[in-house]
Protein backbone atom coordinates (compact mmCIF):
# COMPACT_ATOMS: atom_id res chain seq x y z
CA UNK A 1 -0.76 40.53 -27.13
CA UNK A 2 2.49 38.88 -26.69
CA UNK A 3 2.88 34.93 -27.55
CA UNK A 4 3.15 33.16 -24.77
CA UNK A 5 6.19 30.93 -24.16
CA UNK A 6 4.93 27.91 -22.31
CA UNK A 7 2.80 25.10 -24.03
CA UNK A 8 -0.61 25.83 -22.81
CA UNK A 9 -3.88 25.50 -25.56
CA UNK A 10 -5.54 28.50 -27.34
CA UNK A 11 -8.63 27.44 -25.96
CA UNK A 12 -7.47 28.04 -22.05
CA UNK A 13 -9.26 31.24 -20.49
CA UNK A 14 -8.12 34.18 -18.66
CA UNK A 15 -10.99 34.74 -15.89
CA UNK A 16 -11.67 37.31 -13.14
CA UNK A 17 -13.17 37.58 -10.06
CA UNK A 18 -13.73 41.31 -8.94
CA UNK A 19 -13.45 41.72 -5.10
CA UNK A 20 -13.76 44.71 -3.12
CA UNK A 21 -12.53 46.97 -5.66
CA UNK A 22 -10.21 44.85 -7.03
CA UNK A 23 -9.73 42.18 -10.06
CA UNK A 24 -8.41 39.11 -9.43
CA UNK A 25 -6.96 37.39 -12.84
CA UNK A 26 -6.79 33.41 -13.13
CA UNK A 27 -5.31 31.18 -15.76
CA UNK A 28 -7.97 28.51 -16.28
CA UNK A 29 -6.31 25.38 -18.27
CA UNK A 30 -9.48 23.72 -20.81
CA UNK A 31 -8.47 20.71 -19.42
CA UNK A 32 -8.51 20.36 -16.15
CA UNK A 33 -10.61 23.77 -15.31
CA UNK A 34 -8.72 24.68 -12.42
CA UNK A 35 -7.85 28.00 -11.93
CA UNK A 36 -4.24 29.32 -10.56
CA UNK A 37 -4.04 33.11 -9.35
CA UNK A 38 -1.90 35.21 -11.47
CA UNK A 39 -2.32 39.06 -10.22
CA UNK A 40 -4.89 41.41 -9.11
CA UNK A 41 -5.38 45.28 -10.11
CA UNK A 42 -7.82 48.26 -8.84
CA UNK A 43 -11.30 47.87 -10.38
CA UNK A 44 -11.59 49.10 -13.84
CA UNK A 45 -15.47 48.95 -15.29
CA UNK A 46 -13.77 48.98 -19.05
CA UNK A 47 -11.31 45.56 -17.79
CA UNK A 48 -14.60 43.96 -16.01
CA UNK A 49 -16.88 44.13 -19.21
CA UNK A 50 -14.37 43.20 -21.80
CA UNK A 51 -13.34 39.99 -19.64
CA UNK A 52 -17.15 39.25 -18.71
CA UNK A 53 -18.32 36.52 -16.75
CA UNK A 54 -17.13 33.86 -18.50
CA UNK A 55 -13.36 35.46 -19.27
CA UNK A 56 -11.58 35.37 -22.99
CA UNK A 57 -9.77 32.51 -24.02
CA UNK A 58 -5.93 32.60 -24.79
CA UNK A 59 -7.05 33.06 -28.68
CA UNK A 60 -9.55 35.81 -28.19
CA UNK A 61 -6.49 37.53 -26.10
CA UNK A 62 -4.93 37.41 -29.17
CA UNK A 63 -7.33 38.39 -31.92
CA UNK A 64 -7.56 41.96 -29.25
CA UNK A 65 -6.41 45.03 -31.04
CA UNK A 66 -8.49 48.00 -29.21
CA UNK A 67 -5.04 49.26 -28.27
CA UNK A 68 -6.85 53.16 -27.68
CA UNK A 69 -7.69 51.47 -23.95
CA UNK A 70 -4.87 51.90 -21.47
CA UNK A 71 -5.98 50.16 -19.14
CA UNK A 72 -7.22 46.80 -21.09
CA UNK A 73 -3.74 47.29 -23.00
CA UNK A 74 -1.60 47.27 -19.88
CA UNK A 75 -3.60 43.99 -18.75
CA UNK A 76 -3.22 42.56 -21.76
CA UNK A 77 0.51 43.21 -22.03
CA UNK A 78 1.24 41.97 -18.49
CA UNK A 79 -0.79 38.38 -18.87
CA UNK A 80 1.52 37.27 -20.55
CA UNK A 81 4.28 37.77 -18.49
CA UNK A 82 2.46 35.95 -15.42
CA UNK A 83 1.60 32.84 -17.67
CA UNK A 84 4.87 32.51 -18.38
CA UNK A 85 6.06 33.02 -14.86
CA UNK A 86 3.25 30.50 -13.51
CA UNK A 87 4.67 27.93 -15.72
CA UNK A 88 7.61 28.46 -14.81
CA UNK A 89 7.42 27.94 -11.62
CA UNK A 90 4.88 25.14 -11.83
């Protein structure tokens, strides 16, 4: 995954929320826990089990190098892009 540009903590998670055949992604800061919308996508069972319950923090994002999964690779190469846009519009 690409480095993010905007000072946020390795330990901040990436959650979902799946919806009516849809994912919903949120950044989740460690600090304050609240979580801002970034973008949603058609339901994918392979994107819902790697992100769980509980999401992946910034640093497990990282550590991800499965790369034979389209679909978890186009997620993971467009979260960064919305962190950095959240931030910079926040």
């Amino acid at each position: 995954m690409k480095r993010i540009r905007g000072i946020i903590s390795n330990n901040d998670r990436i959650t979902i929320s799946a919806v009516q055949g849809m994912i919903h992604f949120y950044y989740q800061s460690s600090k304050t826990n609240d979580r801002e919308y970034l973008f949603s996508q058609k339901f994918s069972k392979s994107v819902n089990c790697y992100f769980g319950g509980q999401g992946k923090t910034i640093r497990e994002l990282y550590s991800f190098h499965k790369w034979s999964n389209h679909k978890l690779s186009n997620v993971l190469t467009r979260i960064p892009i919305e962190i950095d846009y959240f931030m910079r519009e926040n």
